[in-house]
N, C-alpha and C. Protein backbone atom coordinates (compact mmCIF):
# COMPACT_ATOMS: atom_id res chain seq x y z
N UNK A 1 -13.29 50.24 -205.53
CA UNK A 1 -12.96 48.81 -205.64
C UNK A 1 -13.37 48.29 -207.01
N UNK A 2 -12.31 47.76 -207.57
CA UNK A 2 -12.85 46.94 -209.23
C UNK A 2 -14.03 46.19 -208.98
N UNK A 3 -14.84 45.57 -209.89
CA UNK A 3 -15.47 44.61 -209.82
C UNK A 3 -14.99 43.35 -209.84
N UNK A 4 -15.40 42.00 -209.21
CA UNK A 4 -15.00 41.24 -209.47
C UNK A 4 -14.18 40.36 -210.71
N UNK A 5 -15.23 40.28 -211.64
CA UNK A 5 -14.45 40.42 -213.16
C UNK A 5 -13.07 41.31 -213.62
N UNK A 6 -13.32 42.02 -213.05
CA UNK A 6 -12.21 43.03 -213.17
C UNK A 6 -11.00 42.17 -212.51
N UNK A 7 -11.03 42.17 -211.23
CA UNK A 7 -9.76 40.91 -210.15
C UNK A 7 -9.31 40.07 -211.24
N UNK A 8 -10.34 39.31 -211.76
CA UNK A 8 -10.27 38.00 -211.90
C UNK A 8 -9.27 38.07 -213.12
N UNK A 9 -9.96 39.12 -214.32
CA UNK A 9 -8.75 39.61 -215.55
C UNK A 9 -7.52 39.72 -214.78
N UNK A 10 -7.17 40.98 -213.80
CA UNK A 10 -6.36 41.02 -213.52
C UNK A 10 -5.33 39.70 -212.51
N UNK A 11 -5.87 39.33 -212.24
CA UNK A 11 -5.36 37.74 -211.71
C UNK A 11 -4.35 36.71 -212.48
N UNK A 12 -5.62 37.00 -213.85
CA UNK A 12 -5.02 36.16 -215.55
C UNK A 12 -3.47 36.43 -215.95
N UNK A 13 -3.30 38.37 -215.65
CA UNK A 13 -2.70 38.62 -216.87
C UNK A 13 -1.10 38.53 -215.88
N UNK A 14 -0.47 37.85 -217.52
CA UNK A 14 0.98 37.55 -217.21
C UNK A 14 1.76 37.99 -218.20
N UNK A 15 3.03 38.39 -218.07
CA UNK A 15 3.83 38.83 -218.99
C UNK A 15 4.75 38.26 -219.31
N UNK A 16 5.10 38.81 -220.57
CA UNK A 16 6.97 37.89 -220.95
C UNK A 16 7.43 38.98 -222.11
N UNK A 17 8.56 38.67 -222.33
CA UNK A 17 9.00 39.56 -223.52
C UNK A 17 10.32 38.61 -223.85
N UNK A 18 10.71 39.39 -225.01
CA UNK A 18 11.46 38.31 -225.96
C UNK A 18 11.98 39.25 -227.11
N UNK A 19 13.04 39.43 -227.33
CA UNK A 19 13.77 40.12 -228.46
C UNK A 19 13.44 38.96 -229.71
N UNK A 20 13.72 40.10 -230.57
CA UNK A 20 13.78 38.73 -231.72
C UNK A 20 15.31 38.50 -232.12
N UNK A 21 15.34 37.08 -232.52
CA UNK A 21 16.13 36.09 -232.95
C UNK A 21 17.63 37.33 -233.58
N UNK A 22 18.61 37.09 -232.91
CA UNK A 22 19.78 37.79 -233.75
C UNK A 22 21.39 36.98 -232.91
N UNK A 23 22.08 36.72 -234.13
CA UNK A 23 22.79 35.86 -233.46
C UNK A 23 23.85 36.82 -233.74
N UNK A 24 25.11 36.91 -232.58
CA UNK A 24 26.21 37.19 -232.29
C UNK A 24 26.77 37.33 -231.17
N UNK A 25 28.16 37.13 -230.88
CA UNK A 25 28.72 36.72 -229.89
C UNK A 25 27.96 37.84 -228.59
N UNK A 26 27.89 37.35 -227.34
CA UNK A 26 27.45 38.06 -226.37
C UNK A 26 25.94 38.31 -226.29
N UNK A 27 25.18 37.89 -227.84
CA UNK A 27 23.82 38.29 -227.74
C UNK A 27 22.98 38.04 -226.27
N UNK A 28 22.78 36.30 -226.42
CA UNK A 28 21.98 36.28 -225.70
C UNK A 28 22.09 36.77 -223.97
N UNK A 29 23.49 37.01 -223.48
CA UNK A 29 24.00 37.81 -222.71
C UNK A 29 23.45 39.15 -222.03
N UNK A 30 23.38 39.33 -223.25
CA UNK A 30 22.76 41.39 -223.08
C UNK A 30 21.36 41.13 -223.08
N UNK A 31 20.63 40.30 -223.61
CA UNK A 31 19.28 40.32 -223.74
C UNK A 31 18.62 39.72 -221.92
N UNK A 32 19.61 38.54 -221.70
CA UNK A 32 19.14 38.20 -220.43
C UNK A 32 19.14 39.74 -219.82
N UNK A 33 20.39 40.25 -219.47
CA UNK A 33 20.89 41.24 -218.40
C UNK A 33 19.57 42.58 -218.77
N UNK A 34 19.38 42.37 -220.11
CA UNK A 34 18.11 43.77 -220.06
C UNK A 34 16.68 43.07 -219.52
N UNK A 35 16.31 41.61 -219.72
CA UNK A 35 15.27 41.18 -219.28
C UNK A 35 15.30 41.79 -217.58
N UNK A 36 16.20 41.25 -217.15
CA UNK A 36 16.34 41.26 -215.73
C UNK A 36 16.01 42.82 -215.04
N UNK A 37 16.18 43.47 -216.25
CA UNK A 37 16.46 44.89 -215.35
C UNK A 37 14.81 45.40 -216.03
N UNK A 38 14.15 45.05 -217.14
CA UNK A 38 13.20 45.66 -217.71
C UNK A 38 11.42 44.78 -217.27
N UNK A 39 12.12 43.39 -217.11
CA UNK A 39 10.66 43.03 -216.51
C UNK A 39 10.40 43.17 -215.13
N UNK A 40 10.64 43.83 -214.16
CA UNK A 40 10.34 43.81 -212.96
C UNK A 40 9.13 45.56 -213.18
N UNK A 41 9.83 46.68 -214.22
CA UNK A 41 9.82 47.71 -214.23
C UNK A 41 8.30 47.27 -214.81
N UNK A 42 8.27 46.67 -216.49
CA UNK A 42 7.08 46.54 -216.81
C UNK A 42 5.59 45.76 -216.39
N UNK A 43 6.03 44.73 -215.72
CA UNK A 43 5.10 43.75 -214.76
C UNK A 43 4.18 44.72 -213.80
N UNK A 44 4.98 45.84 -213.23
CA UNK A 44 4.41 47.10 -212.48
C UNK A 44 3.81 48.48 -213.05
N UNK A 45 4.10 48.08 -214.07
CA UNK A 45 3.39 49.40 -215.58
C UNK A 45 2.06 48.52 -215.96
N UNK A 46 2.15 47.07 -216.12
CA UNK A 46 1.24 46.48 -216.70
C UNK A 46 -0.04 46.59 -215.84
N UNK A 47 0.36 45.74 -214.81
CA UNK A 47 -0.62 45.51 -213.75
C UNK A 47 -1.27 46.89 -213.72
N UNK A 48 -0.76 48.01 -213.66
CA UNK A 48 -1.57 49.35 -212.87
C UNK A 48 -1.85 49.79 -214.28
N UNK A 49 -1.80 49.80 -215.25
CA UNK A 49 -2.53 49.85 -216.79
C UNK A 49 -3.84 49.34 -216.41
N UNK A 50 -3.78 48.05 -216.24
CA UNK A 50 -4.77 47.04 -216.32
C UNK A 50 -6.04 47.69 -215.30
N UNK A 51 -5.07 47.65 -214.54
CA UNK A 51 -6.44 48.62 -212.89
C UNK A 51 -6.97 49.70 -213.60
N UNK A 52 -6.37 50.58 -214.24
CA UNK A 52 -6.85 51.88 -215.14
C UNK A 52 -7.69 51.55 -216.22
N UNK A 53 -7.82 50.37 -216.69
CA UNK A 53 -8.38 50.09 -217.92
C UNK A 53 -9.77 48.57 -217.85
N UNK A 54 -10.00 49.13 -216.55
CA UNK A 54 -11.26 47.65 -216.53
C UNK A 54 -12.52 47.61 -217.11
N UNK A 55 -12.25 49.32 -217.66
CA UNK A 55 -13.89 49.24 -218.87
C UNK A 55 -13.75 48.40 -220.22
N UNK A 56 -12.82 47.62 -220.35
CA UNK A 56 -11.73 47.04 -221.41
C UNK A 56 -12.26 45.80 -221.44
N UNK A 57 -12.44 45.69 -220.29
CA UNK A 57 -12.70 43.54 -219.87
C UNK A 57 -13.40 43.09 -220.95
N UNK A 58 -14.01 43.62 -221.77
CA UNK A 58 -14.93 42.61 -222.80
C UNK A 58 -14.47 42.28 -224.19
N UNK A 59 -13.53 42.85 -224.09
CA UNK A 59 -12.26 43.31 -224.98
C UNK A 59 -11.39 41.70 -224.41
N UNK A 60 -10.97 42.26 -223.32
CA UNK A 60 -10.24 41.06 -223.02
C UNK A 60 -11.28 39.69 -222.37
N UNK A 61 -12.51 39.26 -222.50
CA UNK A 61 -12.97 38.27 -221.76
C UNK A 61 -13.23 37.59 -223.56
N UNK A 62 -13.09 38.50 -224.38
CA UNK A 62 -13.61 37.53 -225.96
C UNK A 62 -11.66 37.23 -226.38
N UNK A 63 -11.15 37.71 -225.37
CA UNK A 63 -9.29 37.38 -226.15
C UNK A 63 -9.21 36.07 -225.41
N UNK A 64 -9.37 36.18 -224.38
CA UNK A 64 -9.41 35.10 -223.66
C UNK A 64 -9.72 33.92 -224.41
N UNK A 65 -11.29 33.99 -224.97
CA UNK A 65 -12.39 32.90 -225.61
C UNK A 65 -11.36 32.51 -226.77
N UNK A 66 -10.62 33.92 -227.74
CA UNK A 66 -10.08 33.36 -228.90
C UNK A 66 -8.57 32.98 -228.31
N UNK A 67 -8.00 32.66 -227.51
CA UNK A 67 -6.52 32.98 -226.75
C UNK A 67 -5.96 34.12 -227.76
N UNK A 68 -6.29 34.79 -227.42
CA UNK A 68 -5.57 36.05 -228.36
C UNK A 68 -4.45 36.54 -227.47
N UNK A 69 -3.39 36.98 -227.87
CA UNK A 69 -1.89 37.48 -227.50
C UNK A 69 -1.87 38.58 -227.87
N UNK A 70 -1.77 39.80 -226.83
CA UNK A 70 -1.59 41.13 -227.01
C UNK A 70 0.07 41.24 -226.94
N UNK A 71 0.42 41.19 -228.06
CA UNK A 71 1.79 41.79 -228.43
C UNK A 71 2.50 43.21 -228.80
N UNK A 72 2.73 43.84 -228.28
CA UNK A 72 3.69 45.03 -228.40
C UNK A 72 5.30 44.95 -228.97
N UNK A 73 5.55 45.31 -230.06
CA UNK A 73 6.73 45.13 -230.86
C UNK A 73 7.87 46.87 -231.03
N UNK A 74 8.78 46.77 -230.27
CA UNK A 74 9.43 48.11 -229.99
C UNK A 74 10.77 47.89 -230.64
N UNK A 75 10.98 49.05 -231.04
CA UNK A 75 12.35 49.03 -231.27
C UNK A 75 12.76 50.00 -230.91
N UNK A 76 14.31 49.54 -229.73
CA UNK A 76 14.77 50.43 -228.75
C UNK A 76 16.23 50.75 -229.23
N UNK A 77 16.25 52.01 -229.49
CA UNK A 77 18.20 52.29 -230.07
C UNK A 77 18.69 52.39 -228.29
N UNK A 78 19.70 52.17 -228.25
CA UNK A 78 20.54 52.78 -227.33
C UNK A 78 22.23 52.93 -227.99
N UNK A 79 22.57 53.58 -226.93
CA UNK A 79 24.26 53.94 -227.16
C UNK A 79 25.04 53.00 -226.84
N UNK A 80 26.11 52.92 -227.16
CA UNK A 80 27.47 52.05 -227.14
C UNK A 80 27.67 51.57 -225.71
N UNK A 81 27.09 52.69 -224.26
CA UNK A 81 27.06 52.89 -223.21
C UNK A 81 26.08 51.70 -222.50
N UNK A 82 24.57 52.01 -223.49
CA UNK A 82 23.39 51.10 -222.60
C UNK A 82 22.65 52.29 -222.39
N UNK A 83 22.23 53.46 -222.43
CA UNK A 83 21.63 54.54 -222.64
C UNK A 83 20.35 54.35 -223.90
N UNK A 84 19.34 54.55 -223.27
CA UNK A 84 18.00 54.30 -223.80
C UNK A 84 17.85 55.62 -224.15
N UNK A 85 18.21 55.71 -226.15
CA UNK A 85 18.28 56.48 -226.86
C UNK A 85 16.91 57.03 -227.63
N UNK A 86 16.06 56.11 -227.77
CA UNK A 86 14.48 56.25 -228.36
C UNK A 86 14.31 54.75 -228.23
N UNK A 87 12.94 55.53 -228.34
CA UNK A 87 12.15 53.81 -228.33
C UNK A 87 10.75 54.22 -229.32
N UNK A 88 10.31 53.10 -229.97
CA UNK A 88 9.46 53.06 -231.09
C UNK A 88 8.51 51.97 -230.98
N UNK A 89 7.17 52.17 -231.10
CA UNK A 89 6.28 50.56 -231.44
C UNK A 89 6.40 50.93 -232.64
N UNK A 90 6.59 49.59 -233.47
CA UNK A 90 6.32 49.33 -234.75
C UNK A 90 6.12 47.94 -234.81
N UNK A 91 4.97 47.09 -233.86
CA UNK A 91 4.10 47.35 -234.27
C UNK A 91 2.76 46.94 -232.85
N UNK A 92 1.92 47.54 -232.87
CA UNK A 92 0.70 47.66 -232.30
C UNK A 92 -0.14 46.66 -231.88
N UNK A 93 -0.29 46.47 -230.36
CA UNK A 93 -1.05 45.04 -230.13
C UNK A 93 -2.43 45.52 -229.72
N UNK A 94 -3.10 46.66 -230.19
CA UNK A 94 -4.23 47.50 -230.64
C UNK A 94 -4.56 47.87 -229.53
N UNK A 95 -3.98 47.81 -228.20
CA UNK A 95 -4.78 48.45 -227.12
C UNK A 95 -3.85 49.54 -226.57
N UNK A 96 -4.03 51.03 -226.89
CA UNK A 96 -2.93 51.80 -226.69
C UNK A 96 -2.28 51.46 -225.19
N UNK A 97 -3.59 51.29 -223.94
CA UNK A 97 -2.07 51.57 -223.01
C UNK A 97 -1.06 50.38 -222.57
N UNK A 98 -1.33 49.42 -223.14
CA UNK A 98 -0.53 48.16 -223.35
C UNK A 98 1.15 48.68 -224.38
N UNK A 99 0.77 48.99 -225.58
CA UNK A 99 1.84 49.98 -226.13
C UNK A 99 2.29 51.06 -224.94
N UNK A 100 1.78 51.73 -224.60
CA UNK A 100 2.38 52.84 -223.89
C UNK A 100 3.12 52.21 -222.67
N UNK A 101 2.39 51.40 -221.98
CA UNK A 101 3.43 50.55 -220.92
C UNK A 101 4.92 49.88 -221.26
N UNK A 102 4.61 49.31 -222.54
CA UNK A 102 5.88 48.74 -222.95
C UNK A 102 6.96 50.03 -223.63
N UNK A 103 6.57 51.09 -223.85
CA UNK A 103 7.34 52.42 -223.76
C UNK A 103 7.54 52.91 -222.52
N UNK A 104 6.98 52.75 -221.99
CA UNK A 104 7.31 53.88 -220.82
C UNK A 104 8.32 52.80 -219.83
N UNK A 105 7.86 51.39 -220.11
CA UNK A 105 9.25 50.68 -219.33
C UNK A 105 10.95 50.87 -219.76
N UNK A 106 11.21 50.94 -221.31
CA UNK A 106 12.06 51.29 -221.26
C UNK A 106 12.89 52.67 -221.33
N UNK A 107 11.57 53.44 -221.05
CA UNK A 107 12.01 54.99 -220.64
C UNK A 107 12.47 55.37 -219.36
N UNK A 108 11.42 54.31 -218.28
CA UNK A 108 11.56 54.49 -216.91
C UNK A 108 13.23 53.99 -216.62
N UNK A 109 13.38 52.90 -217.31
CA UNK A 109 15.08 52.01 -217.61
C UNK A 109 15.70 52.88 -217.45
N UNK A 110 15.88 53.70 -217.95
CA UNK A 110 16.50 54.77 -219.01
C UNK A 110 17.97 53.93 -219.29
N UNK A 111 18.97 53.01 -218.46
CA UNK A 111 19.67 52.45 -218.96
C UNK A 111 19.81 50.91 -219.43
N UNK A 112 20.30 50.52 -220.28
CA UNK A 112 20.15 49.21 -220.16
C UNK A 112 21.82 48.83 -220.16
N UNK A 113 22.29 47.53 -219.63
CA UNK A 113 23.57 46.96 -220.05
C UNK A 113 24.23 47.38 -221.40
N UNK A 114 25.39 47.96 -221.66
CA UNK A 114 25.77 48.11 -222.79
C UNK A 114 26.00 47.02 -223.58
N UNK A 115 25.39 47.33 -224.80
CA UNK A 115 25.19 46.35 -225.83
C UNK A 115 26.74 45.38 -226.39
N UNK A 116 26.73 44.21 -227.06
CA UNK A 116 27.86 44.01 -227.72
C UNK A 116 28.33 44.27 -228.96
N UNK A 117 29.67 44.73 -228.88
CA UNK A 117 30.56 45.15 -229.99
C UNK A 117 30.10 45.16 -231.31
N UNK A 118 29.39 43.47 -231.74
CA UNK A 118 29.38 43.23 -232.59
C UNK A 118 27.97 43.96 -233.14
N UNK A 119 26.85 44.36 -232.01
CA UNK A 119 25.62 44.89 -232.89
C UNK A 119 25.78 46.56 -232.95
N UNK A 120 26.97 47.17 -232.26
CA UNK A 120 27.41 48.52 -232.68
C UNK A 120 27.46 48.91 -233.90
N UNK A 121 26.42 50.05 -234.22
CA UNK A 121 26.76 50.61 -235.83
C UNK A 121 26.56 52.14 -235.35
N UNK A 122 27.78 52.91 -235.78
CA UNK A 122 28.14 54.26 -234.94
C UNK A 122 27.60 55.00 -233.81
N UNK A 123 28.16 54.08 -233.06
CA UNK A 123 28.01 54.38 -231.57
C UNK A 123 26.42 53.80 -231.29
N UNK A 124 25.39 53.58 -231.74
CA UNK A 124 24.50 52.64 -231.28
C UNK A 124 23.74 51.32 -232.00
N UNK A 125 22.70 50.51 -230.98
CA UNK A 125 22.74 49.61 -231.45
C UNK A 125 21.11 49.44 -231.17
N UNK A 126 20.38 48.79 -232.49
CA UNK A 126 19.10 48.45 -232.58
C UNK A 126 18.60 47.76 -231.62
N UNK A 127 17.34 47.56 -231.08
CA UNK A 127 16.95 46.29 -230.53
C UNK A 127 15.55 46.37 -230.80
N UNK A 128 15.08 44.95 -231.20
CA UNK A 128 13.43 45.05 -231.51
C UNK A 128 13.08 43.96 -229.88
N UNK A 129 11.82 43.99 -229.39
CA UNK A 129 11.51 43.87 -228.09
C UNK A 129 10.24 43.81 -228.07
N UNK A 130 9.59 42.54 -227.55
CA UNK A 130 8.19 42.09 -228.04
C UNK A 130 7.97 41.94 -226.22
N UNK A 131 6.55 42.87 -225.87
CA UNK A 131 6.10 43.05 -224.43
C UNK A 131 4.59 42.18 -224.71
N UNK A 132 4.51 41.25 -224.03
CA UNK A 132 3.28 40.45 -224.12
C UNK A 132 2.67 39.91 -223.46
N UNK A 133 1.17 40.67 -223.67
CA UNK A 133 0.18 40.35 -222.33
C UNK A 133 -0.62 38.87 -222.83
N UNK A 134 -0.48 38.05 -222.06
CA UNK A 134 -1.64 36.90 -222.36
C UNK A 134 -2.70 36.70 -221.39
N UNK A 135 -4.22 36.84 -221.71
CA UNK A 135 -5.13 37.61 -221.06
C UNK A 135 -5.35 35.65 -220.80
């Protein structure tokens, strides 16, 4: 059984994610339709991270004090299809398995909605993808 403190972090932590800003027809479209399919996957990566990682809490009880935002920044290629081609942090919200959760969600995906036309560059298409824990 965690310790109490431990619950209580885990109680706190909530997630969201958010592509960054790119405008073209259908964007915000594809981004809803991958939210939908990718935060249910990571909310359940996070949480059981978090249970794995309660020697951490002091880590997170001084993020808290500063509101610090554990951000994870990925960039996910896929195919013309919606096929989760690689995925990359670039860049690091310093607590590895926070990074590794926000990888392994869109691995577990493995597909997402196929992207639009317009962000196709031979046969696939970039996406940067910000996974964020606020303790």
């Amino acid at each position: 059984m965690a310790p109490d403190y431990a619950i209580e972090w885990l109680r706190r932590v909530q997630s969201s994610s958010s592509t960054s800003p790119v405008s073209g027809q259908g964007y915000n479209d594809w981004e809803n339709e991958i939210r939908k399919k990718v935060e249910p996957i990571w909310a359940t990566l996070i949480k059981a991270s978090a249970k794995d990682h309660v020697s951490q809490i002091e880590t997170f009880k001084k993020a808290v004090k500063e509101s610090k935002l554990f951000k994870t920044r990925l960039l996910v290629t896929v195919s013309d299809q919606g096929k989760v081609l690689d995925v990359k942090i670039i860049e690091s919200c310093g607590a590895d398995y926070i990074d590794v959760a926000g990888v392994e969600t869109f691995k577990k995906a493995e597909t997402v909605p196929s992207p639009p036309a317009s962000l196709i560059k031979d046969g696939k298409a970039n996406l940067k993808w910000d996974f964020i824990v606020k303790p």
